[in-house]
Protein backbone atom coordinates (compact mmCIF):
# COMPACT_ATOMS: atom_id res chain seq x y z
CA UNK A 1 154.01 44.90 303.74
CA UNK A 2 152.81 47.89 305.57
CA UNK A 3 151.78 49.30 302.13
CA UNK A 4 149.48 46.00 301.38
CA UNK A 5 147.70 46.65 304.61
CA UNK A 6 147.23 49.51 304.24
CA UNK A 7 145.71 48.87 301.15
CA UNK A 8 143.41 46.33 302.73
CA UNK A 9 142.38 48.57 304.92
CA UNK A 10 141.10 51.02 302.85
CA UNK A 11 139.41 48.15 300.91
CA UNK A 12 137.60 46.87 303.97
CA UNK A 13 136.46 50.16 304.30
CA UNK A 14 134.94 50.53 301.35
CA UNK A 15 133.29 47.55 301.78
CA UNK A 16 131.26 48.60 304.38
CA UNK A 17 127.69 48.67 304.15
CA UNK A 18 126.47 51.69 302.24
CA UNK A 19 124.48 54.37 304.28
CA UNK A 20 126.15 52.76 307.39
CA UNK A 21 126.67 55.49 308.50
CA UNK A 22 123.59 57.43 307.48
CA UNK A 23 121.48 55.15 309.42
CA UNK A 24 123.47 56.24 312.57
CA UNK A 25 123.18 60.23 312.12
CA UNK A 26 119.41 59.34 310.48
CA UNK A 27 119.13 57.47 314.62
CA UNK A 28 120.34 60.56 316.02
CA UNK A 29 118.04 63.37 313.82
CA UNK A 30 114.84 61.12 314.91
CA UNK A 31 115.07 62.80 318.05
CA UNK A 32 113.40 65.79 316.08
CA UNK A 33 110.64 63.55 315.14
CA UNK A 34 109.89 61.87 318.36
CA UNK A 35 107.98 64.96 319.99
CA UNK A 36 105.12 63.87 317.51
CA UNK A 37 105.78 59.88 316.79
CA UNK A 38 106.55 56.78 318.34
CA UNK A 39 108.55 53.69 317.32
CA UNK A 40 107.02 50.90 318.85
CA UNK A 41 106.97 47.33 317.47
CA UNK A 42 103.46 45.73 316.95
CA UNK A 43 104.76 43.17 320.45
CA UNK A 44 104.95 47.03 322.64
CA UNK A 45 108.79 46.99 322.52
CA UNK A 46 109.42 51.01 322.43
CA UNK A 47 112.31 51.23 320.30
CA UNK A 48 111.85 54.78 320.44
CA UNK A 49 109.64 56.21 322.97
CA UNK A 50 107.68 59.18 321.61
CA UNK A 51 104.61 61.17 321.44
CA UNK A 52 101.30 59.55 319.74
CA UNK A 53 100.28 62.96 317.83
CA UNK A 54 101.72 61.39 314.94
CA UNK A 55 101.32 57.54 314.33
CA UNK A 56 103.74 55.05 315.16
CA UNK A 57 106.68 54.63 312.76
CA UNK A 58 107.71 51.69 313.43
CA UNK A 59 108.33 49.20 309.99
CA UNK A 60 107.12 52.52 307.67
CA UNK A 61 109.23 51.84 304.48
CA UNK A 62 107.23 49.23 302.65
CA UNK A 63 103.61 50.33 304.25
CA UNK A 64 100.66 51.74 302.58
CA UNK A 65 100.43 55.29 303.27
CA UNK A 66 97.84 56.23 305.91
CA UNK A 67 97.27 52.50 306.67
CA UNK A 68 97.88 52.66 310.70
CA UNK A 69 94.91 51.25 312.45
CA UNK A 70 93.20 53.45 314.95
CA UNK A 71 95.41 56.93 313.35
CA UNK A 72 92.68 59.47 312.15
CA UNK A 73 94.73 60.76 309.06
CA UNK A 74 94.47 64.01 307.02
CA UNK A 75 91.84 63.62 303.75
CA UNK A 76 95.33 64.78 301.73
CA UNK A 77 97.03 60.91 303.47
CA UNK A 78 93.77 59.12 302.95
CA UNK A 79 94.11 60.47 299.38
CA UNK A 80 97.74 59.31 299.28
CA UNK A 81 96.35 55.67 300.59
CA UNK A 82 93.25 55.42 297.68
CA UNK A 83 96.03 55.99 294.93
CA UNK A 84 98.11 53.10 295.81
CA UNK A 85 101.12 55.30 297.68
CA UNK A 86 103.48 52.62 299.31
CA UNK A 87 106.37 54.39 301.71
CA UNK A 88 109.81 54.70 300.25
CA UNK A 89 113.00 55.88 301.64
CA UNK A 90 112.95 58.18 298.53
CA UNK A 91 108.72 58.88 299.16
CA UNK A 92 109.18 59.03 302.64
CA UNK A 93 112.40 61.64 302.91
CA UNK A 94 110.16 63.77 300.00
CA UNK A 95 107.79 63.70 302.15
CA UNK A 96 109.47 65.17 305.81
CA UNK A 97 110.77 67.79 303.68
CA UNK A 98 107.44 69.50 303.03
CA UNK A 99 104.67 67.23 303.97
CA UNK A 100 101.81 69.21 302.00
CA UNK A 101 103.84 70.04 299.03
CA UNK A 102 104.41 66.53 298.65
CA UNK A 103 100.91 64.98 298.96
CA UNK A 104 100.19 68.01 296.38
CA UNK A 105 102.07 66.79 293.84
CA UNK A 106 101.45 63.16 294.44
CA UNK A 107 97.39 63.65 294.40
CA UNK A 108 97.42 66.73 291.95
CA UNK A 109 95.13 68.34 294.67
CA UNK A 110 96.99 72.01 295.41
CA UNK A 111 94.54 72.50 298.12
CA UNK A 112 95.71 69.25 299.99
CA UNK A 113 96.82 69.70 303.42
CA UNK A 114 98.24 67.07 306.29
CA UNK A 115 98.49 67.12 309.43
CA UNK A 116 101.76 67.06 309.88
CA UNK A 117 103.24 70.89 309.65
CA UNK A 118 106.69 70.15 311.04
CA UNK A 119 109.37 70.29 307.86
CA UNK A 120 113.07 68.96 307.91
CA UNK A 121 115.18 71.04 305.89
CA UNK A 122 118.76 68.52 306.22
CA UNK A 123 119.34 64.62 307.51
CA UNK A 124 115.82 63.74 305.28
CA UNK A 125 117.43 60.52 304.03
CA UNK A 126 119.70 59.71 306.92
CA UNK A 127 116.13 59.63 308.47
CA UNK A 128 114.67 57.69 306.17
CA UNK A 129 117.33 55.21 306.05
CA UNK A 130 116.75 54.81 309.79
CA UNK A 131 113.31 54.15 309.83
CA UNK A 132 114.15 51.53 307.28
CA UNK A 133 116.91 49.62 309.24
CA UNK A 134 114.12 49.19 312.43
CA UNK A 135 111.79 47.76 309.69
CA UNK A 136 111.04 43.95 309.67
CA UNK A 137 114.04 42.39 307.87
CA UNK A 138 115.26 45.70 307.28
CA UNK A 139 118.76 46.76 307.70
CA UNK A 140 118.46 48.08 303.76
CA UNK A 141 117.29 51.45 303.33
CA UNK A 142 115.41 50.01 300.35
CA UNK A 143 113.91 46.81 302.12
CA UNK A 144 110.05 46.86 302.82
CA UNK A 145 108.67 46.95 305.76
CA UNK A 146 105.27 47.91 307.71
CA UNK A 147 103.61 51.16 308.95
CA UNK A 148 103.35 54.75 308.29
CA UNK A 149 103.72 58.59 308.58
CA UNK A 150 101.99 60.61 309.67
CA UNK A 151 98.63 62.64 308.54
C-alpha cells in the first residue's frame, strides 16, 4: 500500500505542468528587468511596477516586435517589426541574451544596434516563460499573447 502511493505520488508529480516551475524562478529573475520595463495590463493594473525606459512587457509572447504604441524603438527593432518578427519564448530569451547580436542575425545588418544594452547571461527562458504566463490566455510558455521588448 505504502509502495502504490508512493508511486502515485511520484506520478502526480510528473504530471505537473511543465516549466511550472520555471515560470516561478523566470517571476523572481524579472526583478533584473524591471529597472528598465514595466508590466502593466492595457486596464493600468501594474502587475509589475517598473521603469518606462524600456516598453511595457506586459502580453509580449505573441506581439509584433517593436509594435508598442507611443515606444520610440531602435532602427535595428523597427527592422525586426518590417520583417514580420513575432515574439517567442524561444525569440524572446535569444534575444535578452545579447539584444544586438540577435537583431544582427535576424536582419543580416552587423551594424544593427538596440537600445537595450543590458544582457542576461542565465534564467533567459525561465524569463521568458514568465512573461508568457502574464500574457492574455497565457499560462503556456508557447501561448500568444500581446506586446513587446524593448528597442
Amino acid at each position: 500500500m505504502r509502495f502504490a502511493m508512493i508511486v502515485a505520488l511520484t506520478g502526480a508529480t510528473l504530471a505537473l505542468p511543465a516549466g511550472a516551475q520555471d515560470i516561478a524562478t523566470g517571476e523572481k529573475e524579472f526583478r533584473k528587468c524591471k529597472a528598465c520595463h514595466m508590466i502593466q495590463s492595457p486596464d493600468g493594473e501594474d502587475i509589475v511596477k517598473g521603469g518606462a525606459t524600456g516598453p511595457n512587457l506586459y502580453g509580449i509572447v505573441g506581439k509584433a516586435a517593436a509594435s508598442q504604441e507611443g515606444y520610440k524603438y531602435s532602427e535595428a527593432l523597427l527592422a525586426l517589426n518590417a520583417s514580420g518578427e513575432v515574439w517567442t519564448v524561444e525569440d524572446l530569451a535569444a534575444y535578452i541574451t545579447d539584444p544586438n547580436k540577435f537583431v544582427q542575425e535576424k536582419t543580416g545588418d552587423t551594424s544593427a544596434r538596440t537600445k537595450m544594452t543590458f544582457k542576461l547571461n542565465k534564467n533567459q527562458q525561465d524569463i521568458a516563460a514568465y512573461l508568457a504566463s502574464i500574457s492574455p490566455g497565457g499560462e503556456a510558455a508557447d501561448q500568444p499573447a500581446d506586446e513587446d521588448t524593448s528597442g
